[in-house]
N, C-alpha and C. Protein backbone atom coordinates (compact mmCIF):
# COMPACT_ATOMS: atom_id res chain seq x y z
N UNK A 1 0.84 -1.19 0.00
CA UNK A 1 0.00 0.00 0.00
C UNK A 1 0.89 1.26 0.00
N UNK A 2 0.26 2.23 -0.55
CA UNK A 2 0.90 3.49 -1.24
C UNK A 2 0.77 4.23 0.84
N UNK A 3 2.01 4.72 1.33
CA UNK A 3 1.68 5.59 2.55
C UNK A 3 1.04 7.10 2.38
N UNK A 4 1.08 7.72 0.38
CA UNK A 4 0.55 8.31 0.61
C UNK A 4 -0.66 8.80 0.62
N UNK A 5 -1.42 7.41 1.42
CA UNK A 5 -3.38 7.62 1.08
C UNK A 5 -3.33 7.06 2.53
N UNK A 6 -2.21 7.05 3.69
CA UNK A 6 -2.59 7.17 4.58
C UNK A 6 -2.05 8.01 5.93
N UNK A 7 -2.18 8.75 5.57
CA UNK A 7 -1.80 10.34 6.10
C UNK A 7 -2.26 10.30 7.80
N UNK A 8 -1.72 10.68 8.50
CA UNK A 8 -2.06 10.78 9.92
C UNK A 8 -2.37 12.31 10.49
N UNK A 9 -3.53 12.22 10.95
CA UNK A 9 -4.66 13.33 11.29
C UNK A 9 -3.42 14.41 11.94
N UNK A 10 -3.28 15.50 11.77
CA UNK A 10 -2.36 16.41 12.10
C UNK A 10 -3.35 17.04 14.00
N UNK A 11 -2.67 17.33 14.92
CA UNK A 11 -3.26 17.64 15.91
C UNK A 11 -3.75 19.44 15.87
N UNK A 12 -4.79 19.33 16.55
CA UNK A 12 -5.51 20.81 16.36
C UNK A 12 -4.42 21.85 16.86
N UNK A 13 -3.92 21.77 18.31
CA UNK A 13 -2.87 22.33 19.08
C UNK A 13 -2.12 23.22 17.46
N UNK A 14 -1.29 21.99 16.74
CA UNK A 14 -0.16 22.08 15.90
C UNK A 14 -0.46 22.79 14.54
N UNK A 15 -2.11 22.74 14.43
CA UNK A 15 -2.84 24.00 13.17
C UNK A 15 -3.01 25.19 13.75
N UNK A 16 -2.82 25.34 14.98
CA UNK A 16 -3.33 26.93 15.58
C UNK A 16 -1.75 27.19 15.89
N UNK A 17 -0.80 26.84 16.14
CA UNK A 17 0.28 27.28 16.16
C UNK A 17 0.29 28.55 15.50
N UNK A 18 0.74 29.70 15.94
CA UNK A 18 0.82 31.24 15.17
C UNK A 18 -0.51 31.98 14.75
N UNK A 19 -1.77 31.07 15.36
CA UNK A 19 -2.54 31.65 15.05
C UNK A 19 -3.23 32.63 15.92
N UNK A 20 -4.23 33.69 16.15
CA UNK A 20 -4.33 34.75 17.02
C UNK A 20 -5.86 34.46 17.37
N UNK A 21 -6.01 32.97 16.62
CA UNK A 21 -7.76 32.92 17.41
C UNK A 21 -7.64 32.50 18.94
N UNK A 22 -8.98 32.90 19.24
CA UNK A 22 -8.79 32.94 20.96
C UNK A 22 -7.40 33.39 21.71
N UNK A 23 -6.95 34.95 21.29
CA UNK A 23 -6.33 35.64 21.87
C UNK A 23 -6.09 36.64 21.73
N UNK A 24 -5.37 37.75 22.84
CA UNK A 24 -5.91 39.35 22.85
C UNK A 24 -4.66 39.83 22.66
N UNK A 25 -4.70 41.01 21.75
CA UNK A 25 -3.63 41.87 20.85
C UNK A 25 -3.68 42.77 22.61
N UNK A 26 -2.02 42.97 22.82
CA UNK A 26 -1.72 44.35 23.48
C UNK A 26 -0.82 45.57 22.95
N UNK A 27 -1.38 46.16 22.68
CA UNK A 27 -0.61 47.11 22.17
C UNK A 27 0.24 47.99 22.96
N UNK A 28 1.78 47.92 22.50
CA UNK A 28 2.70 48.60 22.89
C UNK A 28 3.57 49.22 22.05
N UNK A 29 4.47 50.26 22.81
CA UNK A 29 4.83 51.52 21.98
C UNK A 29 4.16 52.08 20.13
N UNK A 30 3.21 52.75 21.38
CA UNK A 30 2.51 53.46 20.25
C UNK A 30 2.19 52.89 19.34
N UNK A 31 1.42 51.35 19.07
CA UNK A 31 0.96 50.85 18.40
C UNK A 31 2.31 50.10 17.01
N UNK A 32 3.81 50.34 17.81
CA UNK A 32 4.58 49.65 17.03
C UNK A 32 5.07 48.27 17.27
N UNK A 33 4.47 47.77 18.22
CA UNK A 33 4.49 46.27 18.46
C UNK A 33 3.19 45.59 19.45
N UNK A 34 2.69 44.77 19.05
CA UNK A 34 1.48 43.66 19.21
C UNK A 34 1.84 42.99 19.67
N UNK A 35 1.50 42.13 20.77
CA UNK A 35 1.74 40.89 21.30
C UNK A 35 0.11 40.36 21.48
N UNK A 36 0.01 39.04 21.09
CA UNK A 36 -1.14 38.34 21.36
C UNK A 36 -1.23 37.43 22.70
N UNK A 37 -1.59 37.18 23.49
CA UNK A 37 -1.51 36.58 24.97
C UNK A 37 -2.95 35.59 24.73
N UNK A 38 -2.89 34.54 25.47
CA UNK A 38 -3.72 34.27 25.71
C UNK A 38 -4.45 34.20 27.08
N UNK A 39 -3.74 34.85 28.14
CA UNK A 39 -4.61 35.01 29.46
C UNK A 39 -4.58 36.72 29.49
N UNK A 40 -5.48 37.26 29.49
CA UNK A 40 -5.78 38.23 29.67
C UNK A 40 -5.36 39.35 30.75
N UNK A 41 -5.27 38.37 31.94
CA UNK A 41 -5.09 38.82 33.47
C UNK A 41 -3.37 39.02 33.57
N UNK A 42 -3.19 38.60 32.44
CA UNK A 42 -1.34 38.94 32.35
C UNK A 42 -0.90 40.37 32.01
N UNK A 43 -1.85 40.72 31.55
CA UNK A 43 -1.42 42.33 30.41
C UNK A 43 -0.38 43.18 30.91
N UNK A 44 -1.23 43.56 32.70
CA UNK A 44 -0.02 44.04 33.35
C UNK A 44 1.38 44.04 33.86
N UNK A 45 1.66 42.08 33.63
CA UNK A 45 2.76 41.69 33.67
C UNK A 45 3.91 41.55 32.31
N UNK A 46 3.02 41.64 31.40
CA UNK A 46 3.84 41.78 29.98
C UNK A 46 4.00 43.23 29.63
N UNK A 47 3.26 43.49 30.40
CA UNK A 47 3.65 45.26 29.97
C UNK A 47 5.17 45.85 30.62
N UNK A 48 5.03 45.21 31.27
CA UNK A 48 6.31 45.97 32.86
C UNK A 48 6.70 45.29 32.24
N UNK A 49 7.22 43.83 32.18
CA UNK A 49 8.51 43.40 31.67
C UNK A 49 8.96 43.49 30.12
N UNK A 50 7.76 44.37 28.94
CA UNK A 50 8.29 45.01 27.90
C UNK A 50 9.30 45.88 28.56
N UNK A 51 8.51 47.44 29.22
CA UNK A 51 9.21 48.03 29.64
C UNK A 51 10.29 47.72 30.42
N UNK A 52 10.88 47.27 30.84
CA UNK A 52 11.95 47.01 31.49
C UNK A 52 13.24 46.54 30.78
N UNK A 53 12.78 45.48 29.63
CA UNK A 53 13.31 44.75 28.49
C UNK A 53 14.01 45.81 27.64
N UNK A 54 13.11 47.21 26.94
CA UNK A 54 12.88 48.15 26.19
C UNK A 54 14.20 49.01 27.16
N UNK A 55 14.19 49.35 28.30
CA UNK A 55 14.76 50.44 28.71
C UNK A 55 16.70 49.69 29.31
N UNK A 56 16.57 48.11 28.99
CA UNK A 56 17.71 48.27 29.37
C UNK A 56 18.17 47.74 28.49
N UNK A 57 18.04 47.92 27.37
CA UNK A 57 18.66 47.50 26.10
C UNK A 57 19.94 49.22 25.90
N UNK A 58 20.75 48.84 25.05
CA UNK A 58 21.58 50.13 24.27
C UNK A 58 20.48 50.80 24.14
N UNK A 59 21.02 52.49 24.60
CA UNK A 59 20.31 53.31 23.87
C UNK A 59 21.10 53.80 22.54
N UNK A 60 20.13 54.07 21.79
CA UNK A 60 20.75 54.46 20.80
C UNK A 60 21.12 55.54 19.99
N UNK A 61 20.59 56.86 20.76
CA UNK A 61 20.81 58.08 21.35
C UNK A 61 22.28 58.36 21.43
N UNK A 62 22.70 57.57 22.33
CA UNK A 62 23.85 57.73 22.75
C UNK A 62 25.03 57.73 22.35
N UNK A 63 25.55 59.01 22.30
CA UNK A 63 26.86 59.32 21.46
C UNK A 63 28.12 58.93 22.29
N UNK A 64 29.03 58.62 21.41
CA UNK A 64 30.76 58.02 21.57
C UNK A 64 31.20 59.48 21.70
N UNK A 65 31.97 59.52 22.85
CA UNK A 65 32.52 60.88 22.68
C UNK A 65 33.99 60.58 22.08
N UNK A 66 34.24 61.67 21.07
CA UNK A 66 35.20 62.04 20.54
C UNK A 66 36.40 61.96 20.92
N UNK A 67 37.49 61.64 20.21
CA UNK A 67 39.07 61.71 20.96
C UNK A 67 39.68 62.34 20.02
């Protein structure tokens, strides 16, 4: 028998992978990055640890002073 007429059912989990059903967009900096979550009651904890992530990265502002 040919294996390819017997294909094994792919799991639901592994089709929603990347997908944004049943979950909530947060919008951060000024609408230049989205994150989708799926518990809701987190928002405030993904928010602070954007910010925190965001502020201790290089700034990039920041000039080399001259020699």
């Amino acid at each position: 028998m040919s294996l390819e007429n017997h294909r094994n059912k792919i799991p639901d989990s592994k089709l929603l992978m990347g997908s944004t059903k049943n979950k909530y967009p947060i919008v951060l900096d000024d609408g230049k990055t989205i994150i989708f979550i799926s518990d809701l009651s987190k928002e405030k904890e993904i928010r602070e640890r954007y910010q925190v992530r965001r502020n201790s990265k290089f700034n990039p502002n920041f000039k080399k002073p001259s020699s």
